[in-house]
PDB file of N, CA and C in Angstrom:
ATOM      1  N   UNK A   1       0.833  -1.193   0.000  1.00  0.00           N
ATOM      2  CA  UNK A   1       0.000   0.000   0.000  1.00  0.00           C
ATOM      3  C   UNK A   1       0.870   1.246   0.000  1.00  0.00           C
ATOM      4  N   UNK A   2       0.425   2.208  -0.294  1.00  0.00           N
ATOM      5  CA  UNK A   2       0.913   3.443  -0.706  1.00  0.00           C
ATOM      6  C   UNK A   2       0.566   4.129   0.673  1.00  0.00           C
ATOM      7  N   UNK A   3       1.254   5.785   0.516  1.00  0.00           N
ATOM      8  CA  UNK A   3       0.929   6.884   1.870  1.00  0.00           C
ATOM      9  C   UNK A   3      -0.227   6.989   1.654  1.00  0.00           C
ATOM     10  N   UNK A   4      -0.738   7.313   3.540  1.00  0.00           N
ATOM     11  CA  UNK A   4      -2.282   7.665   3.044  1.00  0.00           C
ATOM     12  C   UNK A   4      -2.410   8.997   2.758  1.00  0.00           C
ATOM     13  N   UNK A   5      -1.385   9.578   3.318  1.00  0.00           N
ATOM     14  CA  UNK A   5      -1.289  10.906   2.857  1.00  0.00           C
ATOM     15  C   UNK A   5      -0.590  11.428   1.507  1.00  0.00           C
ATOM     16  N   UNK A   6      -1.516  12.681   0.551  1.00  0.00           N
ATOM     17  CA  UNK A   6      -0.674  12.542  -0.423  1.00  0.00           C
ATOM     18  C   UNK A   6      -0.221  14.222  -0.342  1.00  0.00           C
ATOM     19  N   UNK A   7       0.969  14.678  -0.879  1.00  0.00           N
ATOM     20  CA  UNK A   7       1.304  16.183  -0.545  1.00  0.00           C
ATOM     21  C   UNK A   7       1.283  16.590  -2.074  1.00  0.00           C
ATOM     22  N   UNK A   8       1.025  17.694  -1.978  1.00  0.00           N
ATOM     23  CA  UNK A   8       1.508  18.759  -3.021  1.00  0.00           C
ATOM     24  C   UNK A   8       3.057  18.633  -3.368  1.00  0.00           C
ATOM     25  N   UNK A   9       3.413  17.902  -4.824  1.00  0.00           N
ATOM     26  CA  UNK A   9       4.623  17.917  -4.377  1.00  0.00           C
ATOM     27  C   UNK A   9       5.101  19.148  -5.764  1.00  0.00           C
ATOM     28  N   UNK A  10       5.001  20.309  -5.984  1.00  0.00           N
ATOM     29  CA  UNK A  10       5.283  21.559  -5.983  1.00  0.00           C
ATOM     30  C   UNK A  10       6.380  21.741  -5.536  1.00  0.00           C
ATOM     31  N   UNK A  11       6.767  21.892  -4.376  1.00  0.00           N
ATOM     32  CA  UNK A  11       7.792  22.087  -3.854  1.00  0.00           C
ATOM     33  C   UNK A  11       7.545  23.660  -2.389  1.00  0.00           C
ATOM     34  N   UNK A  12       8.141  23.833  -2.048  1.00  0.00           N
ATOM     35  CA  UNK A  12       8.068  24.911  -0.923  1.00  0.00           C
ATOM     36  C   UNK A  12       7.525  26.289  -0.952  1.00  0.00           C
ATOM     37  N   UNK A  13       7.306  26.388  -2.893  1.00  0.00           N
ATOM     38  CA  UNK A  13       6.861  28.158  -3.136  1.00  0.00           C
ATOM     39  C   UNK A  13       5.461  28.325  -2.917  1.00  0.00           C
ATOM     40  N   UNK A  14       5.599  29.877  -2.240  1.00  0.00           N
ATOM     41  CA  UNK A  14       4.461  29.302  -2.243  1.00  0.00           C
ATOM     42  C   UNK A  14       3.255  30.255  -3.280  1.00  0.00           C
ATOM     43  N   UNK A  15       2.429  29.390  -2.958  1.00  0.00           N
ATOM     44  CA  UNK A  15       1.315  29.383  -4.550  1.00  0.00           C
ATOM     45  C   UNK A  15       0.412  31.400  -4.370  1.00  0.00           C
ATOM     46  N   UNK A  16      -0.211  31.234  -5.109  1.00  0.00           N
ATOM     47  CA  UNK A  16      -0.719  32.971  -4.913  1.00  0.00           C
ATOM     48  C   UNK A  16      -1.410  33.263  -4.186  1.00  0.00           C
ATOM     49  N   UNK A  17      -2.839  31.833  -3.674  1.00  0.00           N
ATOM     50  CA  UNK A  17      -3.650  32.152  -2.543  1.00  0.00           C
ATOM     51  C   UNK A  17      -3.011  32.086  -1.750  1.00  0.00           C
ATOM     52  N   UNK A  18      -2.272  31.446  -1.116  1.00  0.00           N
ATOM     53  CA  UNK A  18      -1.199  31.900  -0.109  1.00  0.00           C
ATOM     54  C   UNK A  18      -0.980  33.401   0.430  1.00  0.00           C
ATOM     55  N   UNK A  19      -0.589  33.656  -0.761  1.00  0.00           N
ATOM     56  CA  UNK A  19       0.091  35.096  -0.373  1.00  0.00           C
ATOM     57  C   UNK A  19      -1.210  36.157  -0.333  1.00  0.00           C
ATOM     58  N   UNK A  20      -2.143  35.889  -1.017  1.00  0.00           N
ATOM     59  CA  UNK A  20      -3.214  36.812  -0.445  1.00  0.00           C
ATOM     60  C   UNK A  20      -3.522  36.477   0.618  1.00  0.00           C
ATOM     61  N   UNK A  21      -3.714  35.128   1.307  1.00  0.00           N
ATOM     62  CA  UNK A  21      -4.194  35.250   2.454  1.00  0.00           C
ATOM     63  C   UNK A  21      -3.524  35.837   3.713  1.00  0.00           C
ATOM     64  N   UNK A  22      -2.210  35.910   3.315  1.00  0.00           N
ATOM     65  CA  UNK A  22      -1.012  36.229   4.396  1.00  0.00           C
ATOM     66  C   UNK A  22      -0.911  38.225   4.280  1.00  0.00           C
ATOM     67  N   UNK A  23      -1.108  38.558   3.111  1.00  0.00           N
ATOM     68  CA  UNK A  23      -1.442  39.579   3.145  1.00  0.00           C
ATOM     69  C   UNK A  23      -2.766  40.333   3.628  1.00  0.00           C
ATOM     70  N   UNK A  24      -4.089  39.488   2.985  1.00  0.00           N
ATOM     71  CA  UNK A  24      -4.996  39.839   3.667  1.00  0.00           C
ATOM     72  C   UNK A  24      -5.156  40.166   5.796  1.00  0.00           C
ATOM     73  N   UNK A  25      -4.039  39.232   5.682  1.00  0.00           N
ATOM     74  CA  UNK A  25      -4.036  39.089   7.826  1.00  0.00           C
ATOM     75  C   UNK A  25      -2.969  40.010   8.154  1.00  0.00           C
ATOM     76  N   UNK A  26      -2.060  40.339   7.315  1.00  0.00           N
ATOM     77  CA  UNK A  26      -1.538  41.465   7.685  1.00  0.00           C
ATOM     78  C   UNK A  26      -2.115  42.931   7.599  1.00  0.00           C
ATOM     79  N   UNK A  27      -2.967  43.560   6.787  1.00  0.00           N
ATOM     80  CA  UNK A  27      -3.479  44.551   6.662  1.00  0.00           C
ATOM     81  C   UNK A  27      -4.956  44.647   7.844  1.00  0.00           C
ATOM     82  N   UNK A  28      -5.463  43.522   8.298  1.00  0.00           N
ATOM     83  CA  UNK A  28      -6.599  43.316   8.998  1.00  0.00           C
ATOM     84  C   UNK A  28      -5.836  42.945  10.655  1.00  0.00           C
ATOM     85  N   UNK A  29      -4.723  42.332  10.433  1.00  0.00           N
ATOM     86  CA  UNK A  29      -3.366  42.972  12.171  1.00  0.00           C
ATOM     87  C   UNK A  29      -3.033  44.477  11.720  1.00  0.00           C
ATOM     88  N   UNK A  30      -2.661  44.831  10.923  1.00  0.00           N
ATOM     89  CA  UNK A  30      -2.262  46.647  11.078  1.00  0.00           C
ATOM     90  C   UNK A  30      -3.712  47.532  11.646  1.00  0.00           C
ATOM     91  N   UNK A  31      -4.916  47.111  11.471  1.00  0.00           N
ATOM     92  CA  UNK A  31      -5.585  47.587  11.541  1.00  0.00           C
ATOM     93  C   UNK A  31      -6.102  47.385  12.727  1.00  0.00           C
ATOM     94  N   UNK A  32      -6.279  46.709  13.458  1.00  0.00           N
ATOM     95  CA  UNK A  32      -6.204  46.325  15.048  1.00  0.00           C
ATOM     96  C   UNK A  32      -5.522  46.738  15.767  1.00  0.00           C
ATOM     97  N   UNK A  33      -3.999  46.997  15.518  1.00  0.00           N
ATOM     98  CA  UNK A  33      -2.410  47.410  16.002  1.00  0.00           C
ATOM     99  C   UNK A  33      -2.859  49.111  16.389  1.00  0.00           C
ATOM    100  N   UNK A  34      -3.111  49.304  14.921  1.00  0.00           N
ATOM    101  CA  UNK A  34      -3.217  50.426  14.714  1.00  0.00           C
ATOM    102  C   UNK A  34      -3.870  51.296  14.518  1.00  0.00           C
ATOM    103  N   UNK A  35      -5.043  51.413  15.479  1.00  0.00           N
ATOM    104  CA  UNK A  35      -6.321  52.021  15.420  1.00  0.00           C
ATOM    105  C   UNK A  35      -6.291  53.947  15.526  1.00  0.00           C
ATOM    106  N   UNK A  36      -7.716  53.977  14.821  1.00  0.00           N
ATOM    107  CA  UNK A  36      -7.492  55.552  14.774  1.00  0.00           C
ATOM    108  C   UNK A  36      -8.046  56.056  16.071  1.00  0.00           C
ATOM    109  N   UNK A  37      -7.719  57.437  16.344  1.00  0.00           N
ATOM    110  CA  UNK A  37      -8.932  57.745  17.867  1.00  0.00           C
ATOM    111  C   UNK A  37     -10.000  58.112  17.326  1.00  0.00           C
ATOM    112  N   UNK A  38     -10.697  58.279  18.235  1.00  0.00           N
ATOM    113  CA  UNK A  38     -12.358  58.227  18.107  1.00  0.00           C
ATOM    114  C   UNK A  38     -12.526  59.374  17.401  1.00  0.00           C
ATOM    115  N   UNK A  39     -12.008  60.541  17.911  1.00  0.00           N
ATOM    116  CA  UNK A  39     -11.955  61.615  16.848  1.00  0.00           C
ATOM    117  C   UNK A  39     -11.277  61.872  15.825  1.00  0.00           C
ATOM    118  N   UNK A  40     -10.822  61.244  15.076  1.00  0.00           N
ATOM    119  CA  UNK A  40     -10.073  61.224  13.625  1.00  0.00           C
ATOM    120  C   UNK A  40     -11.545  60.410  12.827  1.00  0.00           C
ATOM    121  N   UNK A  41     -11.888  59.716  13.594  1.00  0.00           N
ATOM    122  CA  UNK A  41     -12.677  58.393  13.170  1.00  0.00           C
ATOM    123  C   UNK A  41     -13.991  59.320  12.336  1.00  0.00           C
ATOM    124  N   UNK A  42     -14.208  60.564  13.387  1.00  0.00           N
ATOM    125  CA  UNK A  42     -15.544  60.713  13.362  1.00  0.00           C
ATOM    126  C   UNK A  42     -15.210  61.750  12.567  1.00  0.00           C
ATOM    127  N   UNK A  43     -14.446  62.568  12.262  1.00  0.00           N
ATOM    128  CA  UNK A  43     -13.946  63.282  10.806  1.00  0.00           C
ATOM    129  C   UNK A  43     -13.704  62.645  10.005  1.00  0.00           C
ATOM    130  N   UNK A  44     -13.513  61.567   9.610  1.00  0.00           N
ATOM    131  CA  UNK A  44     -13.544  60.894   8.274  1.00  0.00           C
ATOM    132  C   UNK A  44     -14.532  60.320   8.048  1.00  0.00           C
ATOM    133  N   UNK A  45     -15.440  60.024   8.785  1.00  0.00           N
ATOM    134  CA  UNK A  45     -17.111  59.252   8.715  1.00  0.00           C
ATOM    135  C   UNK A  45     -17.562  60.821   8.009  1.00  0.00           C
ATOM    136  N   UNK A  46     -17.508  62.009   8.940  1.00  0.00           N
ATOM    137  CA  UNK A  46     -18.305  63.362   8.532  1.00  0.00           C
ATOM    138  C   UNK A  46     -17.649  63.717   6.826  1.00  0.00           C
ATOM    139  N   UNK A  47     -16.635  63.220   7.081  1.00  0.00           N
ATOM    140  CA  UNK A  47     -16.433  64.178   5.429  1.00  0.00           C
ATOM    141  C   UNK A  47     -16.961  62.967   4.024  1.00  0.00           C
ATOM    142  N   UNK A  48     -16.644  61.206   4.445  1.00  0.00           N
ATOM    143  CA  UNK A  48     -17.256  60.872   3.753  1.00  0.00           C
ATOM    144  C   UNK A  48     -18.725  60.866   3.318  1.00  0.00           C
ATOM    145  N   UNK A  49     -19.569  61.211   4.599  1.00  0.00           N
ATOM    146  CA  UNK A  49     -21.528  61.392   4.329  1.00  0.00           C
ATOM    147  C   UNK A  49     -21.683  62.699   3.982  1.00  0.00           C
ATOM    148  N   UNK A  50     -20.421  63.856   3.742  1.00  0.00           N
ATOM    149  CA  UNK A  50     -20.741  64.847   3.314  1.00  0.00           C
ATOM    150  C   UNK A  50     -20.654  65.241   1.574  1.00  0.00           C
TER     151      UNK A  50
END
């Protein structure tokens, strides 16, 4: 019998969803990290409904 497991055998690069997803979690951690204050927040809410 053979592995029951079978791998990607590609090799170590890695593929493109990859890298969006690793990017996607970095911009959505900067944004947690790096929050605006409440009043910056509420000037950019006012100028976008304006």
């Amino acid at each position: 019998m053979g592995p029951a497991i079978v791998r990607n055998r590609i090799g170590s690069r890695q593929t493109c969803g990859d890298a969006v997803m690793i990017a996607e979690f970095l911009v959505r951690l900067r944004f947690i990290v790096f929050r605006k204050k409440r009043s910056e927040f509420d000037d950019e809410l006012r100028f976008h409904i304006e």
